[in-house]
C-alpha atoms as a PDB file:
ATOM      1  CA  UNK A   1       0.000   0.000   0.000  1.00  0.00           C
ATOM      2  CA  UNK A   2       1.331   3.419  -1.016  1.00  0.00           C
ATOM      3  CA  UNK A   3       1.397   6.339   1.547  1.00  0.00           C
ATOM      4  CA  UNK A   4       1.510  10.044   1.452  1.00  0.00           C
ATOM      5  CA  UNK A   5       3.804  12.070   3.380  1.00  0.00           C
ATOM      6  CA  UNK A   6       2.421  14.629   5.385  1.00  0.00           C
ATOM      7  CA  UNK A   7       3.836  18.025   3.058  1.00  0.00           C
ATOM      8  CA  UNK A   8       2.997  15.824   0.011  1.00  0.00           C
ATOM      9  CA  UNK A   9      -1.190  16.996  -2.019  1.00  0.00           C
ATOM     10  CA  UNK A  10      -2.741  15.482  -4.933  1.00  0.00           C
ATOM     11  CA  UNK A  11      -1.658  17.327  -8.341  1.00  0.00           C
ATOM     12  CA  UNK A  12      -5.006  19.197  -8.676  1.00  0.00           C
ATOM     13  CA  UNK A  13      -4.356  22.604  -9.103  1.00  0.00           C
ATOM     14  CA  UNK A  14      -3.537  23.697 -12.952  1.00  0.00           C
ATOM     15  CA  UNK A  15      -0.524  24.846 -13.769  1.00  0.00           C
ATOM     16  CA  UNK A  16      -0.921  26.668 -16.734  1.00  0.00           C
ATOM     17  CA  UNK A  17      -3.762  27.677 -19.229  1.00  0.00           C
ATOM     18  CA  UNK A  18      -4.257  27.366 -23.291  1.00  0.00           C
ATOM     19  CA  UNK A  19      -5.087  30.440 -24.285  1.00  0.00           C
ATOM     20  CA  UNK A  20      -5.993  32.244 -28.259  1.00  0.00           C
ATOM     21  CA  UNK A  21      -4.241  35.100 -29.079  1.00  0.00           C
ATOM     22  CA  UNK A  22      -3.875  37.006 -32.444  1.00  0.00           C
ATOM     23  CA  UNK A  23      -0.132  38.460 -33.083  1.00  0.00           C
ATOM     24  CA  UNK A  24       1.219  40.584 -35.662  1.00  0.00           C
ATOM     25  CA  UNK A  25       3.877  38.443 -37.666  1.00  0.00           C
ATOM     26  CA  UNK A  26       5.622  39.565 -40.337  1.00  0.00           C
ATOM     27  CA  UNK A  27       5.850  37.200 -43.502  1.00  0.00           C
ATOM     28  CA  UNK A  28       9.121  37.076 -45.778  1.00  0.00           C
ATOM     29  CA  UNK A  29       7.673  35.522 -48.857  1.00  0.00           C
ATOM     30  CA  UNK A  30      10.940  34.468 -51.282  1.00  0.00           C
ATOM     31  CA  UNK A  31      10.760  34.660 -54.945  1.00  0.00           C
ATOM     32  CA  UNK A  32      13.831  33.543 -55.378  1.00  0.00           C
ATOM     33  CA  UNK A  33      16.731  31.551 -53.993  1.00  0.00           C
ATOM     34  CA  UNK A  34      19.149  33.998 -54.097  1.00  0.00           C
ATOM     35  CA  UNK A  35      20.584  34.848 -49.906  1.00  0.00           C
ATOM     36  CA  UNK A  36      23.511  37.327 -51.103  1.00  0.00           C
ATOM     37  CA  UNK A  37      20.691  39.936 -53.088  1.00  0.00           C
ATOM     38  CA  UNK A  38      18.243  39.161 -50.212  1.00  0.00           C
ATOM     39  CA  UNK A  39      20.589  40.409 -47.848  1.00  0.00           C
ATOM     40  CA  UNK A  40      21.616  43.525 -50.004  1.00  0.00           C
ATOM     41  CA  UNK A  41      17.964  44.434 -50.722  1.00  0.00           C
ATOM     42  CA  UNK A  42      17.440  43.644 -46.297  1.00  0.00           C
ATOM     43  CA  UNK A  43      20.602  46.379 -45.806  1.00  0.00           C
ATOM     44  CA  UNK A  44      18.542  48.326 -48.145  1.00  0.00           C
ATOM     45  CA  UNK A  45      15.164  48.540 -46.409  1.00  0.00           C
ATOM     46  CA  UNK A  46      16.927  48.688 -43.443  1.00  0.00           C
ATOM     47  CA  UNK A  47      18.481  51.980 -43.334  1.00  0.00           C
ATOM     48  CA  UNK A  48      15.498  53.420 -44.666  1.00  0.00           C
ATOM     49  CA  UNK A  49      13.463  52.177 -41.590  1.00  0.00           C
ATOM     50  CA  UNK A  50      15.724  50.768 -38.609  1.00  0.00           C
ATOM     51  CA  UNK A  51      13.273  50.498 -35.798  1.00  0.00           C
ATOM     52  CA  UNK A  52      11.093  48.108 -38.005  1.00  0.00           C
ATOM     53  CA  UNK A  53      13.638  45.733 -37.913  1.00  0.00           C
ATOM     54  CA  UNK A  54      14.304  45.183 -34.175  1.00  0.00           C
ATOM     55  CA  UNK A  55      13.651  42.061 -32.825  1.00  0.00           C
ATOM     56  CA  UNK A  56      10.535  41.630 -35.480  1.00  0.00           C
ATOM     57  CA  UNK A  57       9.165  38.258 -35.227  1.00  0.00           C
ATOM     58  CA  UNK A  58       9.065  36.597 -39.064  1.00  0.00           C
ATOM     59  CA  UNK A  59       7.495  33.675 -40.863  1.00  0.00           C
ATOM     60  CA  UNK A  60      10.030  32.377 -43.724  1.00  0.00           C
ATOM     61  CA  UNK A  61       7.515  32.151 -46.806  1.00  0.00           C
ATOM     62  CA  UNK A  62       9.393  29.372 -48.869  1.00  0.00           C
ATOM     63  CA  UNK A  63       6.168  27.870 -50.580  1.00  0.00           C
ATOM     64  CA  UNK A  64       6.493  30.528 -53.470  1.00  0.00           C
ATOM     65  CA  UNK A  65      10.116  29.574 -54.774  1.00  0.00           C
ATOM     66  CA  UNK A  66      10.440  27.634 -57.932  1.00  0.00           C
ATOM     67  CA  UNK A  67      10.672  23.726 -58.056  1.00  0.00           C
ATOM     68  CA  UNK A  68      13.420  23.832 -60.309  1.00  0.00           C
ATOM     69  CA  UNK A  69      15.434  26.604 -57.350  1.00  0.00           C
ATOM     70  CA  UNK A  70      17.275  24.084 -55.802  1.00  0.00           C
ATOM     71  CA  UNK A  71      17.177  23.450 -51.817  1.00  0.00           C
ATOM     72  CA  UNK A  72      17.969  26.643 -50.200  1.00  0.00           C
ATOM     73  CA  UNK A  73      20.720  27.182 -46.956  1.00  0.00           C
ATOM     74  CA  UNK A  74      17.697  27.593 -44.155  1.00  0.00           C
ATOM     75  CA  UNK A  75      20.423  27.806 -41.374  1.00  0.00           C
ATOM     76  CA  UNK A  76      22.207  31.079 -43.416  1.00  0.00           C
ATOM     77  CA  UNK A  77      19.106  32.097 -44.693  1.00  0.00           C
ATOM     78  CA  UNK A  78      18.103  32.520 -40.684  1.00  0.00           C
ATOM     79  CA  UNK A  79      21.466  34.087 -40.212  1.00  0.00           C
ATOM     80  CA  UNK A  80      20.840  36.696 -42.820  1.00  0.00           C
ATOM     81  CA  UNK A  81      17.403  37.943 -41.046  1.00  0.00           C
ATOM     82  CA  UNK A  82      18.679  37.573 -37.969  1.00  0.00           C
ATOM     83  CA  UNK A  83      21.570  39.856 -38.824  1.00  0.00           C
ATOM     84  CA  UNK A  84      18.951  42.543 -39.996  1.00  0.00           C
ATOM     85  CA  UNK A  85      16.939  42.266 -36.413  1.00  0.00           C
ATOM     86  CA  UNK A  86      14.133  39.357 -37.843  1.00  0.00           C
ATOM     87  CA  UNK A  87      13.814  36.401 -35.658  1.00  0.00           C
ATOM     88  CA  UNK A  88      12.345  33.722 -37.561  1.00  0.00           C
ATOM     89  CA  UNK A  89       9.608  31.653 -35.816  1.00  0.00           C
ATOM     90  CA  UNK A  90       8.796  29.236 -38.633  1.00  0.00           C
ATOM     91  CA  UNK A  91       8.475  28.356 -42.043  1.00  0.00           C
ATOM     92  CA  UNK A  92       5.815  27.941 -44.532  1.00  0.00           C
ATOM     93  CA  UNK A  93       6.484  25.839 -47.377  1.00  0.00           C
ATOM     94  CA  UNK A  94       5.611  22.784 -49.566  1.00  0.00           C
ATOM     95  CA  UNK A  95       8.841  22.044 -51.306  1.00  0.00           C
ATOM     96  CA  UNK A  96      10.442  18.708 -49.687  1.00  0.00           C
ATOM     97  CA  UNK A  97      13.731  19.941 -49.425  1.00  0.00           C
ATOM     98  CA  UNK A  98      12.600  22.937 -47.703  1.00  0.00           C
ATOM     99  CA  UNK A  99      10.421  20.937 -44.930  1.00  0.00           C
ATOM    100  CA  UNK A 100      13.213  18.608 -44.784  1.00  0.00           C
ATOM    101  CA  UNK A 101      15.316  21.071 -43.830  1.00  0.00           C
ATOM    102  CA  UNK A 102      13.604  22.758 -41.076  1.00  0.00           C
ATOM    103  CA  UNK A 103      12.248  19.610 -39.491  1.00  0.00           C
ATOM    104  CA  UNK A 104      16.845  18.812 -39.357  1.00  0.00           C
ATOM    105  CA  UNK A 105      16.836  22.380 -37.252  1.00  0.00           C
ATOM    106  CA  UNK A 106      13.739  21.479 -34.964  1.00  0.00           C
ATOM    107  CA  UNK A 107      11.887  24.502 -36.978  1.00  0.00           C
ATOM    108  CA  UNK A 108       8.223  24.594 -36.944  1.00  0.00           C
ATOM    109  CA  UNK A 109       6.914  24.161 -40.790  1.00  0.00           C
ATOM    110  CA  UNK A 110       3.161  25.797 -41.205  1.00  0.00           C
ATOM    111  CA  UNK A 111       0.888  24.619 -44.491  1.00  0.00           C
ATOM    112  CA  UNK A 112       1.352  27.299 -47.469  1.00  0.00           C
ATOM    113  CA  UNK A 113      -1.416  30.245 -46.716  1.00  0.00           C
ATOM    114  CA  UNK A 114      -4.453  30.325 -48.507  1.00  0.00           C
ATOM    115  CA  UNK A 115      -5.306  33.801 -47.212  1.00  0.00           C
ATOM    116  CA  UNK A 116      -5.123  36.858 -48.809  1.00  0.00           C
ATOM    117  CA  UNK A 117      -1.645  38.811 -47.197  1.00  0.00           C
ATOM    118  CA  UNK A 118      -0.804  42.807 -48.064  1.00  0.00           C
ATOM    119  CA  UNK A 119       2.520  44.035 -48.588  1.00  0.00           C
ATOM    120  CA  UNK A 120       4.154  45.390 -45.939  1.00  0.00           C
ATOM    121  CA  UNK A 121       6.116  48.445 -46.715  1.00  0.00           C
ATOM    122  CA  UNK A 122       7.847  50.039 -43.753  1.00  0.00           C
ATOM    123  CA  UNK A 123       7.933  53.838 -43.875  1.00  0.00           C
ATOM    124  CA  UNK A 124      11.175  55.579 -44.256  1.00  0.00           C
ATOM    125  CA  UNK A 125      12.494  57.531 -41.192  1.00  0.00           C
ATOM    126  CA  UNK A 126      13.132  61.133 -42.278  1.00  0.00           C
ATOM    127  CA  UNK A 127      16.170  62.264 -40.185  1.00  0.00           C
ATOM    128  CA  UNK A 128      16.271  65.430 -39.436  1.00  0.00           C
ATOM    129  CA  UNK A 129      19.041  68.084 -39.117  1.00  0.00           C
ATOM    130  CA  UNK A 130      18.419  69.825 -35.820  1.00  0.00           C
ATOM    131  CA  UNK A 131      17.038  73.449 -35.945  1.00  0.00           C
ATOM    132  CA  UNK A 132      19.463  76.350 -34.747  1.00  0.00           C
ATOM    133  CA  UNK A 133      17.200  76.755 -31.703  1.00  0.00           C
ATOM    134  CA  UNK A 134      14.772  74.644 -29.964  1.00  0.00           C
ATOM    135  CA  UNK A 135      11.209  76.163 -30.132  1.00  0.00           C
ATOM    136  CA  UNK A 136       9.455  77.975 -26.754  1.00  0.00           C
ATOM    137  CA  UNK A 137       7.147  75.150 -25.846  1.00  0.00           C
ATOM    138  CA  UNK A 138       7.499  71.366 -27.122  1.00  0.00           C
ATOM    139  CA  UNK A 139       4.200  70.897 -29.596  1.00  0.00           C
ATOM    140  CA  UNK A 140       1.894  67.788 -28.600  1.00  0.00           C
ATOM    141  CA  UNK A 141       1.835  64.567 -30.451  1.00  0.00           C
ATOM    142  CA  UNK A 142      -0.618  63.861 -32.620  1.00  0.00           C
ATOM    143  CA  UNK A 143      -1.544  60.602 -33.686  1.00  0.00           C
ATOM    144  CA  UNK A 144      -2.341  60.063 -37.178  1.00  0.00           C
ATOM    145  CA  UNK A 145      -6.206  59.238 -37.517  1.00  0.00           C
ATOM    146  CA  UNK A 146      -7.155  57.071 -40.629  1.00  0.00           C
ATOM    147  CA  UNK A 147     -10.760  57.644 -42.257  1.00  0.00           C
ATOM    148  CA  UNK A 148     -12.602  55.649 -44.451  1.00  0.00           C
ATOM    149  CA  UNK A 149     -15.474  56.660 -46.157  1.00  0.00           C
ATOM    150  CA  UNK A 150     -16.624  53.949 -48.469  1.00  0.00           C
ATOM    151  CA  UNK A 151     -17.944  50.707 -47.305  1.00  0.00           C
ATOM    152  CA  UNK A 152     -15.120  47.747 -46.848  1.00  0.00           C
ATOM    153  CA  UNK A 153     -15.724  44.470 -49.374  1.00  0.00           C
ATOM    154  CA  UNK A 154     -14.454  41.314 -47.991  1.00  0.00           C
ATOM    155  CA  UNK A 155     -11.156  40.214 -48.296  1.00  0.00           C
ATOM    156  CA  UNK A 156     -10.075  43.974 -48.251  1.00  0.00           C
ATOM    157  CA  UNK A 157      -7.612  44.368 -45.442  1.00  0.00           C
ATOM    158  CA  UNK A 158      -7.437  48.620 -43.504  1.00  0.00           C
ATOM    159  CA  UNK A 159      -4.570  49.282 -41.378  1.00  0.00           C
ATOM    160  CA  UNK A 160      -4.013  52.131 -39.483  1.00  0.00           C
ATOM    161  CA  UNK A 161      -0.562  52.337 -38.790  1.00  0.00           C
ATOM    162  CA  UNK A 162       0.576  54.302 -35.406  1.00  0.00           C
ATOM    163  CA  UNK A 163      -3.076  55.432 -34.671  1.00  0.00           C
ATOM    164  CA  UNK A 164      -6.709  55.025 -35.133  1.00  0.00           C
ATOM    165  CA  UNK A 165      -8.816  53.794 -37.645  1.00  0.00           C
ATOM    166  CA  UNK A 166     -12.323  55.116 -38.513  1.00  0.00           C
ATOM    167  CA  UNK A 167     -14.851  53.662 -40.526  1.00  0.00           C
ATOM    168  CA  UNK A 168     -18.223  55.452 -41.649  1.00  0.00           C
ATOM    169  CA  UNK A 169     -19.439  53.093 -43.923  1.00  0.00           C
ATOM    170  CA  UNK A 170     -20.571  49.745 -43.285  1.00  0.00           C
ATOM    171  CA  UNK A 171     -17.893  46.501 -43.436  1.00  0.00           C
ATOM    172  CA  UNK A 172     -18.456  43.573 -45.086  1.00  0.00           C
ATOM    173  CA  UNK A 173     -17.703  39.745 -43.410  1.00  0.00           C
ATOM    174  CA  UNK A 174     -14.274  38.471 -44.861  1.00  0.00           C
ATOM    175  CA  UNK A 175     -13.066  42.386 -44.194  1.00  0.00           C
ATOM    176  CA  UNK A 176     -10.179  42.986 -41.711  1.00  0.00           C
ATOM    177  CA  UNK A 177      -9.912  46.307 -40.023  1.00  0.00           C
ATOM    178  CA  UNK A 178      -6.422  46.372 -37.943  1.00  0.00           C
ATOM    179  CA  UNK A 179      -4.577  49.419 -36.246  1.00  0.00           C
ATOM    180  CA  UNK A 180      -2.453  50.198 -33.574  1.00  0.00           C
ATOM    181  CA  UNK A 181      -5.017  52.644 -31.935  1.00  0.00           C
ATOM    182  CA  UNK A 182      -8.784  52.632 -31.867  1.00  0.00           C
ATOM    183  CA  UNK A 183     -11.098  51.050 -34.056  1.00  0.00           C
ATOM    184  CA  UNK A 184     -14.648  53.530 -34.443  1.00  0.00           C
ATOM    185  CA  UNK A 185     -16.932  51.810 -37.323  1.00  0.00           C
ATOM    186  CA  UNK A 186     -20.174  53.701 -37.526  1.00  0.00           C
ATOM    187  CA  UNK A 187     -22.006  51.673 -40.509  1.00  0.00           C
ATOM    188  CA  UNK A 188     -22.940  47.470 -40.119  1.00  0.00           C
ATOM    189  CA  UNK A 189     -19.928  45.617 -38.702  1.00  0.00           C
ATOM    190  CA  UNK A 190     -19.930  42.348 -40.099  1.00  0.00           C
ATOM    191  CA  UNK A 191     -15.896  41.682 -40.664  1.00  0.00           C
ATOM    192  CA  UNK A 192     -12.880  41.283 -37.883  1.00  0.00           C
ATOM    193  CA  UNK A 193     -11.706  44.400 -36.078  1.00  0.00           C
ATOM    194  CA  UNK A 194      -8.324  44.196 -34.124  1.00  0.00           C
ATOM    195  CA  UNK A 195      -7.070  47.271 -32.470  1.00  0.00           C
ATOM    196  CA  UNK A 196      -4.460  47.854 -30.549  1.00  0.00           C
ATOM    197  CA  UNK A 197      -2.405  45.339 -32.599  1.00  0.00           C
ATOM    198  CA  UNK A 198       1.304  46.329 -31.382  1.00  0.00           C
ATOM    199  CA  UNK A 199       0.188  45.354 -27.683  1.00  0.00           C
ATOM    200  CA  UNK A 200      -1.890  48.600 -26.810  1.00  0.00           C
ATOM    201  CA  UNK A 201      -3.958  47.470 -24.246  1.00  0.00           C
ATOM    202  CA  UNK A 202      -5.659  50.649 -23.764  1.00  0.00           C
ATOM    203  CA  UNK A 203      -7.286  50.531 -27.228  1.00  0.00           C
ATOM    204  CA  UNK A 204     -10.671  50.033 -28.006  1.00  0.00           C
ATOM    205  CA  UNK A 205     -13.343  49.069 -30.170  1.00  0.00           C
ATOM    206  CA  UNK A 206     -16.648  51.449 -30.930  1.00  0.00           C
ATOM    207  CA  UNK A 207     -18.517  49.610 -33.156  1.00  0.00           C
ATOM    208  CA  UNK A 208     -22.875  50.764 -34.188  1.00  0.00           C
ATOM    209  CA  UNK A 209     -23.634  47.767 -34.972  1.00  0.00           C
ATOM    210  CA  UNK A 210     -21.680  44.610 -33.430  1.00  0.00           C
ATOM    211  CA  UNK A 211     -22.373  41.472 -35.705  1.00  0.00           C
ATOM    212  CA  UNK A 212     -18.435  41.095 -36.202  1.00  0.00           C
ATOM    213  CA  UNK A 213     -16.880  37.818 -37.388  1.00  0.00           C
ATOM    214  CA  UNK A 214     -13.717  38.942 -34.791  1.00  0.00           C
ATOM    215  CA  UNK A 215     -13.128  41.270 -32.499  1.00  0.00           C
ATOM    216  CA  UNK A 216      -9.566  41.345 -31.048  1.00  0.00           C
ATOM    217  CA  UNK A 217      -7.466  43.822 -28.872  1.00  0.00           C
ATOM    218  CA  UNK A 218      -3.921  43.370 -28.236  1.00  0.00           C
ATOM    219  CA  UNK A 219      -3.671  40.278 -29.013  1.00  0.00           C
ATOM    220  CA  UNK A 220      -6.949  38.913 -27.032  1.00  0.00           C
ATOM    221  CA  UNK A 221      -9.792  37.909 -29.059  1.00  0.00           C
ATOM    222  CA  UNK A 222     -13.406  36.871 -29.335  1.00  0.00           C
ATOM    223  CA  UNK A 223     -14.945  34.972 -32.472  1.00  0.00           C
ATOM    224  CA  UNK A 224     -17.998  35.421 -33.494  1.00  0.00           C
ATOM    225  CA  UNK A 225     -19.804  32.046 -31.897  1.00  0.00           C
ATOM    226  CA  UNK A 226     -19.095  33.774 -28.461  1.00  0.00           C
ATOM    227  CA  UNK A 227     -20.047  36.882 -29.818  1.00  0.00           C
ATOM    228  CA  UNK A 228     -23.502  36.147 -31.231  1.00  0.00           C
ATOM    229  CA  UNK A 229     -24.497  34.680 -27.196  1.00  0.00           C
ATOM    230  CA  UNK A 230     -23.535  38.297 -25.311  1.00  0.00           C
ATOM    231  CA  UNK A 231     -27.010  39.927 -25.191  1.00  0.00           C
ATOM    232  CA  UNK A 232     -25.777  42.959 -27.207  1.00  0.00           C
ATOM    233  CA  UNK A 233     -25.291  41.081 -30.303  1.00  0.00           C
ATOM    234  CA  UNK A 234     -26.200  43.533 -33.027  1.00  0.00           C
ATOM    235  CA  UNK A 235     -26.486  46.698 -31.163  1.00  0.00           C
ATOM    236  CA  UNK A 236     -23.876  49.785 -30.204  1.00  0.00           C
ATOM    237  CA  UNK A 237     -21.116  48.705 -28.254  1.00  0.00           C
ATOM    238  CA  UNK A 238     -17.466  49.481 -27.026  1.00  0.00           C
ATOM    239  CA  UNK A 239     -14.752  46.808 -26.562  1.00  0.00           C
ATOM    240  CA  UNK A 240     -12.282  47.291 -23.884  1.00  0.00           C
ATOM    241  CA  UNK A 241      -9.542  44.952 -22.779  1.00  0.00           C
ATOM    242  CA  UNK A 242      -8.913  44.391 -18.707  1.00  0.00           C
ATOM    243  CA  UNK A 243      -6.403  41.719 -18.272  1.00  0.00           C
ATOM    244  CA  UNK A 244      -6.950  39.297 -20.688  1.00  0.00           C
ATOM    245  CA  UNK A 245     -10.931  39.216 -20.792  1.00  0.00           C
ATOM    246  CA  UNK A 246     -12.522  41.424 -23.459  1.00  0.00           C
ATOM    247  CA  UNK A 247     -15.506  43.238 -22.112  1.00  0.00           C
ATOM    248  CA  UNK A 248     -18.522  44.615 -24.053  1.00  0.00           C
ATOM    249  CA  UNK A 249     -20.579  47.374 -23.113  1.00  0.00           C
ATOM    250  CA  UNK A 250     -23.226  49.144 -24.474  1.00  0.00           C
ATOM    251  CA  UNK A 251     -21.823  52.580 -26.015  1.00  0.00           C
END
């Protein structure tokens, strides 16, 4: 018979929780296997935007390359974006070589993407000479506000980069509405809205209508099977994050 000592207690507390999140991930799609132009043309876009590129988490797109490319160097192809400040979290590909290659470096491999992706262009960063005298009183920052006027189709994609996004019109399902501020739609909501997609917790989501297929801030989200059971299911609401439980209110 097996006994229990005195400091010992049955395993019955959890130690950790499954949670969903959605992330912002950048995607490196390559068109060709080619690592000493890719890391030219990464020097390149570098200097024109260096904060971009700090520590940005990256999928390797390999399911785009040619058959007839030849197997690419994954470990120097890593080395390359990691050089340039991209730390890459997996690949996607369909090529055998390619899969082979990551499964040899314990990489995670995810199925090519059947979604609809937008090029991401980082903005330049205008330096500035400094002016012969600083000004009386430092002027306030003003965050960029992004206004759309015309209704959103699905599988458009609006991002608001650095502030908030506002949407008078009404936004189809299969539409994604993304910024690093606010999200204010004042037509039907029928697509996803994620705000506050760089980790601002503080952002929210003012929608006139709330029959959203996703509503997400900061990374916490809420599909629209849990949506369609809170009681103000097609009505005004705001979205605010405490935590990581997304409340709904009434606006």
């Amino acid at each position: 018979m097996q006994t229990m000592s005195p400091n010992h207690t049955p395993d019955t507390t959890s130690v950790f929780q499954l949670k969903g999140s959605m992330l912002a991930i950048t995607v490196l799609e390559l068109a060709r296997n080619d690592l000493e132009a890719l890391d030219r043309q990464l020097a390149a876009k570098v200097a024109q935007a260096p904060n971009f590129f700090s520590n940005t988490p990256l999928v390797l797109a390999l399911d785009k390359l040619p058959a007839d490319e030849g197997a690419i160097d994954l470990p120097g192809l890593m080395r390359i974006c990691r050089h340039h400040g991209l730390r890459t979290l997996a690949i996607r590909a369909n090529r055998i070589e390619d899969i082979a290659a990551a499964i040899a470096i314990d990489l995670p491999v995810l199925p090519p993407s059947g979604a609809r992706e937008r090029p991401l262009e980082p903005e330049p960063e205008v330096v500035r000479k400094p002016e012969p005298a600083p000004p009386p009183a430092p002027e306030p920052e003003v965050r960029p506000t992004r206004i759309i006027t015309s209704p959103v189709r699905g599988g458009q994609q609006i991002y608001a980069q650095g502030g908030d996004l506002i949407v008078t019109a009404s936004v189809s399902p299969g539409a994604e509405l993304l910024a690093d501020g606010n999200i204010h739609v004042y037509g039907a909501m029928r697509g996803r809205a994620l705000a506050g997609i760089k980790g601002n917790t503080k952002a929210r989501i003012f929608c006139q209508q709330m029959t959203a297929e996703m509503v997400s801030i900061a990374g916490q989200y809420k599909v629209c099977e849990d949506l369609r059971r809170d009681p103000l299911w097609g009505t005004g609401v705001q979205v605010s994050l405490s935590g990581d439980v997304l409340n709904i209110t009434r606006l």
